[in-house]
Protein backbone atom coordinates (compact mmCIF):
# COMPACT_ATOMS: atom_id res chain seq x y z
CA UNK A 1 -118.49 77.61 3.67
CA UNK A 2 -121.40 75.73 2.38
CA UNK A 3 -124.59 74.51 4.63
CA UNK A 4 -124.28 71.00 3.35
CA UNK A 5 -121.55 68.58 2.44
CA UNK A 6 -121.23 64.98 1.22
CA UNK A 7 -120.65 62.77 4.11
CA UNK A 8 -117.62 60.35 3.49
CA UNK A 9 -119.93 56.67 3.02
CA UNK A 10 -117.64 54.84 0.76
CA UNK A 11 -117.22 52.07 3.94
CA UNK A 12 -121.10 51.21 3.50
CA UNK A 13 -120.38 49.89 0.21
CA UNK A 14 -117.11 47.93 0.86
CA UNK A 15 -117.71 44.02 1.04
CA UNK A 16 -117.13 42.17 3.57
CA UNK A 17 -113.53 40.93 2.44
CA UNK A 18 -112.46 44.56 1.03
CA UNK A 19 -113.11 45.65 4.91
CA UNK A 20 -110.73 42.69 5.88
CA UNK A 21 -108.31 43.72 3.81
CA UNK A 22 -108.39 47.18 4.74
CA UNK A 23 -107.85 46.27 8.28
CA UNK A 24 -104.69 44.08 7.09
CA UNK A 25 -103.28 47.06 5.44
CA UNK A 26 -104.30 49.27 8.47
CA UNK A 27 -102.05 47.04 10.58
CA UNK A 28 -98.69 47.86 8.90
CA UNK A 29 -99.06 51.56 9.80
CA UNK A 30 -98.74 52.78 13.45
CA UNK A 31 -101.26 54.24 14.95
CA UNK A 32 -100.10 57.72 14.98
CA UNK A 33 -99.75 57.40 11.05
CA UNK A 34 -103.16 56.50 10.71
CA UNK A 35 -104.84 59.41 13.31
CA UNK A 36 -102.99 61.76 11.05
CA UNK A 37 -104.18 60.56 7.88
CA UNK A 38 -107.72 60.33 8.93
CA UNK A 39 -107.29 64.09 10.64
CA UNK A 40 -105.71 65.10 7.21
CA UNK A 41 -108.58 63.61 5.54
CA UNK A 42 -111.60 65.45 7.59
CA UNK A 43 -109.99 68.65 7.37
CA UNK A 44 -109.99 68.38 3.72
CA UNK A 45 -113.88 67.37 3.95
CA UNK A 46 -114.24 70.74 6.29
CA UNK A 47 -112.01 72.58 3.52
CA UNK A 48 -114.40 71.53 0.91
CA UNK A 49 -117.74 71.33 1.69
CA UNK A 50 -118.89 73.54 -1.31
CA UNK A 51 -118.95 70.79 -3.57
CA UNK A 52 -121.30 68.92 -1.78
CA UNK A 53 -123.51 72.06 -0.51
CA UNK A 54 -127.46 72.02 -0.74
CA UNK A 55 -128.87 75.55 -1.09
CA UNK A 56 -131.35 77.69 0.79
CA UNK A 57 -133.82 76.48 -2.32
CA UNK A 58 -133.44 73.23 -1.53
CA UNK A 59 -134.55 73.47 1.65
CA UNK A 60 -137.76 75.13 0.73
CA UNK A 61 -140.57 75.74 3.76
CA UNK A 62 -138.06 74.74 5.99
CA UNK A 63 -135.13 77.06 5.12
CA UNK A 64 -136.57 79.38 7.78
CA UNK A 65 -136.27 77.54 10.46
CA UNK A 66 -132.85 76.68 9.70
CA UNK A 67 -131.29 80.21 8.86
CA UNK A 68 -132.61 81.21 12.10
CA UNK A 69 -129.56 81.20 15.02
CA UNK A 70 -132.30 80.45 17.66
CA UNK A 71 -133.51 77.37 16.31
CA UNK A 72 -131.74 74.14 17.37
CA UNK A 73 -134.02 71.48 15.85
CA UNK A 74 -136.23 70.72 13.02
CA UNK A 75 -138.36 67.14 12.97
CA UNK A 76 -140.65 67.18 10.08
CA UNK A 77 -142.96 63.82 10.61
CA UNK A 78 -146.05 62.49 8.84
CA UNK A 79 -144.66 62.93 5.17
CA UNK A 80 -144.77 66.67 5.76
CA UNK A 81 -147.84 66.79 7.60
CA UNK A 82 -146.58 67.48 10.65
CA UNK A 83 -143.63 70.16 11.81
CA UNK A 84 -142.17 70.52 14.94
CA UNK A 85 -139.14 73.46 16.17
CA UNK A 86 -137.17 73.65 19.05
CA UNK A 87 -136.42 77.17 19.50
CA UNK A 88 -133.33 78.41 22.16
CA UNK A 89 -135.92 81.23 23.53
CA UNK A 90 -139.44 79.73 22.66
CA UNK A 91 -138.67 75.79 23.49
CA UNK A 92 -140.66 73.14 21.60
CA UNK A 93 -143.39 74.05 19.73
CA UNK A 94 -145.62 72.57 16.59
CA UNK A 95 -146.03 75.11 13.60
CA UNK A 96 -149.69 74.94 12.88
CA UNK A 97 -150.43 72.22 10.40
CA UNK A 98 -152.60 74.85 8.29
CA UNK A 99 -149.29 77.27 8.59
CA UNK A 100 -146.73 75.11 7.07
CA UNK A 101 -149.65 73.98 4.23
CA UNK A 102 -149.16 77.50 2.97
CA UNK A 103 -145.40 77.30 3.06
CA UNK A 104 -145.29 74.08 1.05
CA UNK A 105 -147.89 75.40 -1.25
CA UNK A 106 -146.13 78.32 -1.75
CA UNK A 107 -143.02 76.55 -2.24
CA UNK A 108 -144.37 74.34 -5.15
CA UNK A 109 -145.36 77.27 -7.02
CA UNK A 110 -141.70 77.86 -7.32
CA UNK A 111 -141.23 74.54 -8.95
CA UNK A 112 -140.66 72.98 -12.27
CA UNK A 113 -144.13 71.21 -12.80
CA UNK A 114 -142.27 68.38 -15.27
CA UNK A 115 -140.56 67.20 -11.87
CA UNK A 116 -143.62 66.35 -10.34
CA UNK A 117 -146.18 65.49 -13.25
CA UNK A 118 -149.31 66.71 -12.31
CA UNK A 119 -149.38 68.76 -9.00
CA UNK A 120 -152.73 69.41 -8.69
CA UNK A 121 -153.52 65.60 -7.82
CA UNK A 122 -150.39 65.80 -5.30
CA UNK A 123 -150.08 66.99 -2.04
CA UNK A 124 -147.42 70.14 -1.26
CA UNK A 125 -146.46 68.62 2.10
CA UNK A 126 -145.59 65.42 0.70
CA UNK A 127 -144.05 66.57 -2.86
CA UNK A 128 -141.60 68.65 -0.62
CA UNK A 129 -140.48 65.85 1.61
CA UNK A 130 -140.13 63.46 -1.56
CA UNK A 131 -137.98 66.11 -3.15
CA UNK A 132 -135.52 66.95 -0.29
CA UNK A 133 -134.95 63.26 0.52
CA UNK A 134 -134.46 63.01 -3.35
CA UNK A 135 -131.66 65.54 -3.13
CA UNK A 136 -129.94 64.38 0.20
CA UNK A 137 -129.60 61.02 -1.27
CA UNK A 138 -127.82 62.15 -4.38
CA UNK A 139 -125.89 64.30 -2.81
CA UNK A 140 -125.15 61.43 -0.95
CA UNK A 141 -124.98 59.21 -3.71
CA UNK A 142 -127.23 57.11 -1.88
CA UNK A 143 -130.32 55.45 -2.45
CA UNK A 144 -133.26 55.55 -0.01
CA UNK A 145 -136.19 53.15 -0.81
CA UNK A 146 -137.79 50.12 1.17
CA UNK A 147 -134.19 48.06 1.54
CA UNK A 148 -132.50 50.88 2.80
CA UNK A 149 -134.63 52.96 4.77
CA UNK A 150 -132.14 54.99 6.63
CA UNK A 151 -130.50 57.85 5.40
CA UNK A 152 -127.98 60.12 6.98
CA UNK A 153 -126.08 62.84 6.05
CA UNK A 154 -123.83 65.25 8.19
CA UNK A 155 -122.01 68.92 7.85
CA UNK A 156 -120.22 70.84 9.96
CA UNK A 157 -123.70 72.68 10.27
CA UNK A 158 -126.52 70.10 10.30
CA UNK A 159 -127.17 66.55 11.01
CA UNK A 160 -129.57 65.39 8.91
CA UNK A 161 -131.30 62.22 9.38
CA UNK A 162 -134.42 60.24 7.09
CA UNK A 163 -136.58 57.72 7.64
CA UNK A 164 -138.16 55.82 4.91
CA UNK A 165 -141.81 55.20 5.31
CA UNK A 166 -141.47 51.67 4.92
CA UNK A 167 -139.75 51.61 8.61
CA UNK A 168 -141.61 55.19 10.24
CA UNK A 169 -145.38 53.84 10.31
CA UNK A 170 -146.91 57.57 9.88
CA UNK A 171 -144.15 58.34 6.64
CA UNK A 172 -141.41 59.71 5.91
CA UNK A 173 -139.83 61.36 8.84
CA UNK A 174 -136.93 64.34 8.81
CA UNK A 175 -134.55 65.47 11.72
CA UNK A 176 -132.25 68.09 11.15
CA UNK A 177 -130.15 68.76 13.90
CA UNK A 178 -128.17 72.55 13.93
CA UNK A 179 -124.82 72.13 15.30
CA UNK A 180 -122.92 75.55 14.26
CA UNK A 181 -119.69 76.29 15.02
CA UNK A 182 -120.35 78.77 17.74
CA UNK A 183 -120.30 79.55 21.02
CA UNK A 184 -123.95 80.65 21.83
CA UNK A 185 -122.98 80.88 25.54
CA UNK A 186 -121.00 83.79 27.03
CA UNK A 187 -120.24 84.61 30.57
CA UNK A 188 -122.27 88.45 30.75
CA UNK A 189 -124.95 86.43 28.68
CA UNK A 190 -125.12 83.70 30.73
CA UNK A 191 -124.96 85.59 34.29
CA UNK A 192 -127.96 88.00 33.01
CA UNK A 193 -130.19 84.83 32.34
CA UNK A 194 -129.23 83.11 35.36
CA UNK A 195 -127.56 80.23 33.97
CA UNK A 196 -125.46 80.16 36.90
CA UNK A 197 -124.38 82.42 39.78
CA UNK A 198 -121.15 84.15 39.77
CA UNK A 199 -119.41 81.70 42.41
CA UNK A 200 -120.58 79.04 40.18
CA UNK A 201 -118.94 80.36 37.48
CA UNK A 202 -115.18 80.73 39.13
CA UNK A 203 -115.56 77.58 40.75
CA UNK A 204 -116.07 75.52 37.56
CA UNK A 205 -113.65 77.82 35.18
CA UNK A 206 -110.85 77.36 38.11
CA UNK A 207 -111.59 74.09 37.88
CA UNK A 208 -111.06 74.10 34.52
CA UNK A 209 -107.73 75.96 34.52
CA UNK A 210 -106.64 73.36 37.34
CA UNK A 211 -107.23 70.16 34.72
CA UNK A 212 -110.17 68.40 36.12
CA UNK A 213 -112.62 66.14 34.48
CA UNK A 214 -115.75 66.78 33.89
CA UNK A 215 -119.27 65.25 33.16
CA UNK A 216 -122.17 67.21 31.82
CA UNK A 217 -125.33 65.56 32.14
CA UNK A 218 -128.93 65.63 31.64
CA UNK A 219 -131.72 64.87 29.87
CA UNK A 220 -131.62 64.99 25.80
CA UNK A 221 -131.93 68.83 24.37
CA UNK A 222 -130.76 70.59 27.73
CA UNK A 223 -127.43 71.63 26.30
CA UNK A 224 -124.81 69.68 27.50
CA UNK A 225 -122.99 70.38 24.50
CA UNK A 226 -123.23 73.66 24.50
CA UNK A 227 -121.70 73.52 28.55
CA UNK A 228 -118.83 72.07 27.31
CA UNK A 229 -118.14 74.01 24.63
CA UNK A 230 -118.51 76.91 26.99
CA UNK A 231 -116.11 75.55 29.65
CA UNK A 232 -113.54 74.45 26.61
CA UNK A 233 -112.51 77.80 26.02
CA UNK A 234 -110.80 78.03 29.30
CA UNK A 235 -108.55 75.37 28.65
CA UNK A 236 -105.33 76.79 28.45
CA UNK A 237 -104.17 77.86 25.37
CA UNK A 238 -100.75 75.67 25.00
CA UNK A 239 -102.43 72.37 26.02
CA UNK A 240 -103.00 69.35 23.26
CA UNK A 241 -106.81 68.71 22.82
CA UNK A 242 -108.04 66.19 21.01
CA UNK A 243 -111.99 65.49 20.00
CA UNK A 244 -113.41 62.59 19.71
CA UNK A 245 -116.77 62.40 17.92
CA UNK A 246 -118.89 60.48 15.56
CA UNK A 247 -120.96 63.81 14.42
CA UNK A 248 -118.99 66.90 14.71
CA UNK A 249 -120.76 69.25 17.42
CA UNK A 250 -117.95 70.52 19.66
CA UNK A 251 -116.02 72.64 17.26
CA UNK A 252 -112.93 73.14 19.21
CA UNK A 253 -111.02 74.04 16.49
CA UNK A 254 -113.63 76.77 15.14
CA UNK A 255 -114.09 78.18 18.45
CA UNK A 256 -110.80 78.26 19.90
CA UNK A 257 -108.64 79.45 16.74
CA UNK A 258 -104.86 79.28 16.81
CA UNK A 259 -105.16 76.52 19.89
CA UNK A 260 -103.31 72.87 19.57
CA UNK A 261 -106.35 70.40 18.32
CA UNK A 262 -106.75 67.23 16.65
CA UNK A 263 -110.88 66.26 15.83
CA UNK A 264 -111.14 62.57 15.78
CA UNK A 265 -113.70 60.97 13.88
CA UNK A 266 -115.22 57.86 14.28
CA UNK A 267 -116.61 55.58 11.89
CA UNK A 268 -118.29 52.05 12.64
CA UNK A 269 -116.35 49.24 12.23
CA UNK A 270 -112.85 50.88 11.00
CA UNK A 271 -112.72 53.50 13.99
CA UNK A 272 -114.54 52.69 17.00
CA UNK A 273 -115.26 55.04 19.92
CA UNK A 274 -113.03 52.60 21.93
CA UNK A 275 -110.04 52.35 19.26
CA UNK A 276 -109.74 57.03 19.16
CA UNK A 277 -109.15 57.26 22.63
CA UNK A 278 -106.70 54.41 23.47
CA UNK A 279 -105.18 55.73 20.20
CA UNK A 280 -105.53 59.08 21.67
CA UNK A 281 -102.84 58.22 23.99
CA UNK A 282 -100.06 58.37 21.20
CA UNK A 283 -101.04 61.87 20.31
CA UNK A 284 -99.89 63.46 23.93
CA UNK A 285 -102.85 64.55 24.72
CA UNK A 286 -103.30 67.03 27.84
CA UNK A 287 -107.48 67.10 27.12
CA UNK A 288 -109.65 64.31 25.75
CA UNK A 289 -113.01 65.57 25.17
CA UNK A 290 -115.09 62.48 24.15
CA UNK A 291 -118.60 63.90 22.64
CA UNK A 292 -120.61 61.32 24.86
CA UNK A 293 -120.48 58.39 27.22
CA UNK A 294 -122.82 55.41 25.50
CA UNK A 295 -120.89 52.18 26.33
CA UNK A 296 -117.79 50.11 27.23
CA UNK A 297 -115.56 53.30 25.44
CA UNK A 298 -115.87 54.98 29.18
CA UNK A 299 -113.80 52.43 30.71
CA UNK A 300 -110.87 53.25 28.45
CA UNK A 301 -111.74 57.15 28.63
CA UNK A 302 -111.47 56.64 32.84
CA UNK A 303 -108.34 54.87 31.82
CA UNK A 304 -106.89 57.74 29.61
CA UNK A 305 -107.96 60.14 33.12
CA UNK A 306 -106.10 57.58 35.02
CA UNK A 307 -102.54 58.71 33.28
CA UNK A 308 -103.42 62.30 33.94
CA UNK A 309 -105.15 63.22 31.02
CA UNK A 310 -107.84 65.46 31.78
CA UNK A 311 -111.32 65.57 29.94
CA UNK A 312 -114.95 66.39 29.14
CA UNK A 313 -117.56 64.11 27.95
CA UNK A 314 -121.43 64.21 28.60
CA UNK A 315 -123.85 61.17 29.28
CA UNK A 316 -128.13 60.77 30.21
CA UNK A 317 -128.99 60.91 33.28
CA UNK A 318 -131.30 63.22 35.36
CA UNK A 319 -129.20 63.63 38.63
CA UNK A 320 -125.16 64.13 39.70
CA UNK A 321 -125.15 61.64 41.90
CA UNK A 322 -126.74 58.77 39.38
CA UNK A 323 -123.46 59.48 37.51
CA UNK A 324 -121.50 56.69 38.62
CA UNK A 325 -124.70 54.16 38.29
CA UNK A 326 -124.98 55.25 34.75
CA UNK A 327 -121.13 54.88 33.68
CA UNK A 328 -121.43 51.33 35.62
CA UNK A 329 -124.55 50.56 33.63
CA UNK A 330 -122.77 50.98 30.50
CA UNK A 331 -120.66 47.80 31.46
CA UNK A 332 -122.91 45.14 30.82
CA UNK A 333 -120.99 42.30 32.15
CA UNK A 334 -121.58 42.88 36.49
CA UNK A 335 -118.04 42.06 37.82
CA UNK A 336 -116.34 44.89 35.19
CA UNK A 337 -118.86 47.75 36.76
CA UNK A 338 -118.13 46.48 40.22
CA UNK A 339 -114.39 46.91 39.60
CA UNK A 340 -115.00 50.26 37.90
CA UNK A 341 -116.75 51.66 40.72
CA UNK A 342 -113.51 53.06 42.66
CA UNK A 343 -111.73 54.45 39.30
CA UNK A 344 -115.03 56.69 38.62
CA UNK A 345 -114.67 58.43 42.24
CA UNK A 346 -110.60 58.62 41.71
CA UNK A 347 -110.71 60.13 38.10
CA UNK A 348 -114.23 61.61 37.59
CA UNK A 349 -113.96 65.16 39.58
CA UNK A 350 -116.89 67.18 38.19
CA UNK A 351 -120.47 66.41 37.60
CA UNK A 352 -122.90 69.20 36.18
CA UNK A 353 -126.63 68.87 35.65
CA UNK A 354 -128.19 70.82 32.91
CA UNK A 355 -131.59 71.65 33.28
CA UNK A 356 -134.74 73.35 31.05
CA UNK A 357 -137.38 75.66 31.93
CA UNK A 358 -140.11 78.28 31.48
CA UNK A 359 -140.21 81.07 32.51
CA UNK A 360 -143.20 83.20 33.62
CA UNK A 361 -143.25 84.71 29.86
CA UNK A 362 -143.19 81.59 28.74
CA UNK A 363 -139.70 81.78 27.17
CA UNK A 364 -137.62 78.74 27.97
CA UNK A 365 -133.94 78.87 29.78
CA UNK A 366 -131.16 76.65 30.23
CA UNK A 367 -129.26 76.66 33.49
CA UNK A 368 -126.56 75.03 35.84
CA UNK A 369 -129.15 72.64 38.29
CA UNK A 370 -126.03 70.73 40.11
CA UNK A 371 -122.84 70.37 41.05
CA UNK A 372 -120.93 67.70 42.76
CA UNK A 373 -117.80 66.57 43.31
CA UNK A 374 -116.77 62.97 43.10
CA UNK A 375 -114.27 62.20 46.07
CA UNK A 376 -112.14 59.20 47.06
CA UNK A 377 -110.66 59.41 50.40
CA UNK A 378 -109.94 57.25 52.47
CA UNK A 379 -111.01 54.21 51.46
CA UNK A 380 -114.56 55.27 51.05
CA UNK A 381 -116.20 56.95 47.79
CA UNK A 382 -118.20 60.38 48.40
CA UNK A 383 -120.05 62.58 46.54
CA UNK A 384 -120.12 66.15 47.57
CA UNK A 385 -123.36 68.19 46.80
CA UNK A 386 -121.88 71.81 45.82
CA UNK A 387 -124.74 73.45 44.15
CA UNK A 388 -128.80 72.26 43.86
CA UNK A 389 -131.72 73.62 42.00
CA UNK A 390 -129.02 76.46 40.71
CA UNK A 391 -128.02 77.83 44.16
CA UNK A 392 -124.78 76.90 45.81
CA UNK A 393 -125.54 75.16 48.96
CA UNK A 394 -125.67 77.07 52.02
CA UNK A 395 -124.79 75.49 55.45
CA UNK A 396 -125.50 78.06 58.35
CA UNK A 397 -124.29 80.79 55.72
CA UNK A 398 -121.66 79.09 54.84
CA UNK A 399 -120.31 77.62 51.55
CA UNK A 400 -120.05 73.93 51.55
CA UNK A 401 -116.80 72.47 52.03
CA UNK A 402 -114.74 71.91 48.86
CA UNK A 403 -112.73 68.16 48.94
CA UNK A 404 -109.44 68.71 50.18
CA UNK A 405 -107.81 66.80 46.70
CA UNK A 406 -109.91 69.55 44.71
CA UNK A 407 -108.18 72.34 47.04
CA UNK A 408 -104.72 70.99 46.73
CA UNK A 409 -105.10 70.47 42.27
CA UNK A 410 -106.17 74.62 42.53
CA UNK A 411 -102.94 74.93 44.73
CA UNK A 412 -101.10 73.45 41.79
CA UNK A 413 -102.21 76.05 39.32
CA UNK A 414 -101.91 78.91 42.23
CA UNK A 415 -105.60 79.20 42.75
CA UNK A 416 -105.77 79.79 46.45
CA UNK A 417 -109.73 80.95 46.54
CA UNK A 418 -111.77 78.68 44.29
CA UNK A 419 -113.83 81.42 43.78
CA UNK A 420 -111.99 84.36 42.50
CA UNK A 421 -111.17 85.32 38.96
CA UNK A 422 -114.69 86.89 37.56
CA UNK A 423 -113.08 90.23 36.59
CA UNK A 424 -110.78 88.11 34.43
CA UNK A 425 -113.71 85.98 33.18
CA UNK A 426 -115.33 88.92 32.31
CA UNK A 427 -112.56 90.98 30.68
CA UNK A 428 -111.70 88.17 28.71
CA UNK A 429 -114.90 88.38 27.28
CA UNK A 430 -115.03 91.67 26.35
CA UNK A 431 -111.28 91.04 24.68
């Protein structure tokens, strides 16, 4: 499979009464009908991608920062001048401006001069960035100039995104976001480096096994992703997942081979985030794992919980217990978020903060900061604190008290302690 493929953009170049049309036509199909030709579709973009692939060459200076497994992100600013990596071990860090000047001179020596005229009045730095926005766009068959100074391309690998200098004041600016099908998290792995505890671990992946919905949080870069995709593969095998995502970063499918999946994808206008998961509905579902929370989508995704659905989805926010401000936030109109408020603490179970730091090396981790649960008894809303700053709680040596509703849902699956099952875990890993 290819590094690079040709994003599907024909929509951006439909008029205004083609998309009308479209919609028309749309309406004469049922839903279902239309999930499964757009799933048929993707897959056959996934199958494919070697027709639309951009080589190691064309990546030049940069290709080796994005063959290495480490590296998450690449933002080249400045028209070249400027290069920083975030690195899974290292963190953020600028390449040395002198460093990547090598690279890119080095690089144009490996170039056909009648590309570039005369290169010894032109700058390596820039010449490179000129080029690989040259190539994205026709890959893209797209053009990338003053009038449209955004350009965007996707794989099941990267996420690549340009800005034309006409719009980014300093130049041309590059992101390429890595987003491999992998799981770079694994329970011996992740016990070793202290991304959680053992007791954290059971509780969550009993959790898991027992339906509950979840949602990862924190701030950009922390790996809320990656959490999910962790705590995905627990999901039993038999149940119906479906993905819903606008840039594909979960994998399900990849990761969990041989498991029931559908992998939504939405589009702006056709297939909003909102239109996937009430259409989800019609596709039995047991798990709806939305990519992320951004706006009035979470009120049908609490809606979807509601029928007994269960999910994942991640949203910003730096603490567990902001979690129901932020979702309310997302409202805009005031009376909807007041009326929202109860259905977050009845059908949001789980929140998990993600957190980044250094460590005395200087290496930076990822780790588990909190756990709540989100509890409606009674009449009143709580949220119970089960783990801070990466420790579960302690009250006079004791574990804090798990929500009776929580309890009884681990009944249902047979889980009498909450926080049993690492030998499993464990073993399963090793299988």
């Amino acid at each position: 499979m290819g590094i690079f493929s040709k994003k599907n953009n024909d929509l951006e170049n439909i008029e205004n009464t083609e998309i009308v049309t479209l919609i028309e036509e749309k309406k004469e199909k049922t839903e279902s009908q239309i999930i499964n030709e757009m799933q048929k579709d993707y897959l056959s973009k996934r199958e494919n991608l070697g027709d639309w692939d951009l080589e190691s060459k064309d990546f030049g200076p940069v290709w080796s920062y994005v063959a290495d497994e480490n590296v998450t992100d690449i933002n080249l600013n400045m028209d070249g001048h400027d290069l920083w990596i975030t690195d899974l071990n290292k963190g953020k860090y600028r390449v040395e401006p002198e460093t990547f000047k090598q690279k890119c001179d080095e690089w144009l020596k490996t170039q056909d001069a009648l590309e570039f005229g005369n290169t010894e009045q032109q700058d390596s730095n820039s010449l490179f960035v000129k080029q690989f926005v040259h190539r994205v766009g026709n890959k893209q068959s797209r053009q990338f100039n003053k009038q449209k100074p955004l350009l965007e391309a996707e794989t099941g690998n990267l996420r690549i995104s340009c800005v034309h200098s006409s719009a980014a004041v300093s130049g041309i600016s590059i992101c390429i976001r890595k987003t491999p099908p992998v799981m770079r998290i694994t329970p011996k792995k992740a016990l070793e480096q202290k991304y959680f505890t053992e007791d954290i671990l059971c509780l969550l992946t009993n959790c898991v096994k027992a339906k509950m919905n979840f949602v990862f949080c924190g701030e950009p870069g922390v790996g809320k992703t990656e959490c999910a995709k962790f705590f995905s593969q627990f999901i039993n095998a038999e149940d119906r997942v479906i993905t819903i995502e606008d840039n594909p970063e979960l994998h399900y499918r990849e990761i969990n081979p041989g498991k029931d999946c559908v992998e939504l994808k939405v589009f702006e206008p056709m297939f909003t985030y909102s239109t996937a998961i009430k259409a989800c509905l019609r596709q039995n579902p047991q798990w709806i794992m939305l990519s992320e929370a951004r706006s009035t989508e979470v009120k049908y995704l609490l809606e979807c919980w509601s029928t007994g659905v269960s999910g994942f989805t991640t949203l910003h926010t730096d603490d567990v217990r902001k979690i129901p401000d932020r979702i309310q936030n997302m409202m805009g109109d005031s009376r909807d978020a007041e009326r929202l408020e109860n259905d977050i603490f009845s059908f949001v179970n789980i929140g998990i903060l993600l957190r980044k730091k250094k460590d005395e090396n200087g290496n930076t981790y990822r780790y588990i900061d909190q756990v709540c649960f989100f509890d409606r008894s009674n009449g009143k809303n709580n949220i119970v604190m089960m783990v801070e700053n990466g420790q579960m709680i302690n009250n006079n040596g004791e574990k804090p008290k798990i929500p009776d509703y929580i309890l009884k849902r681990l009944s249902f699956v047979d889980i009498t302690d909450p926080y049993s099952g690492l030998n499993e875990i464990l073993k399963g890993e090793k299988d």
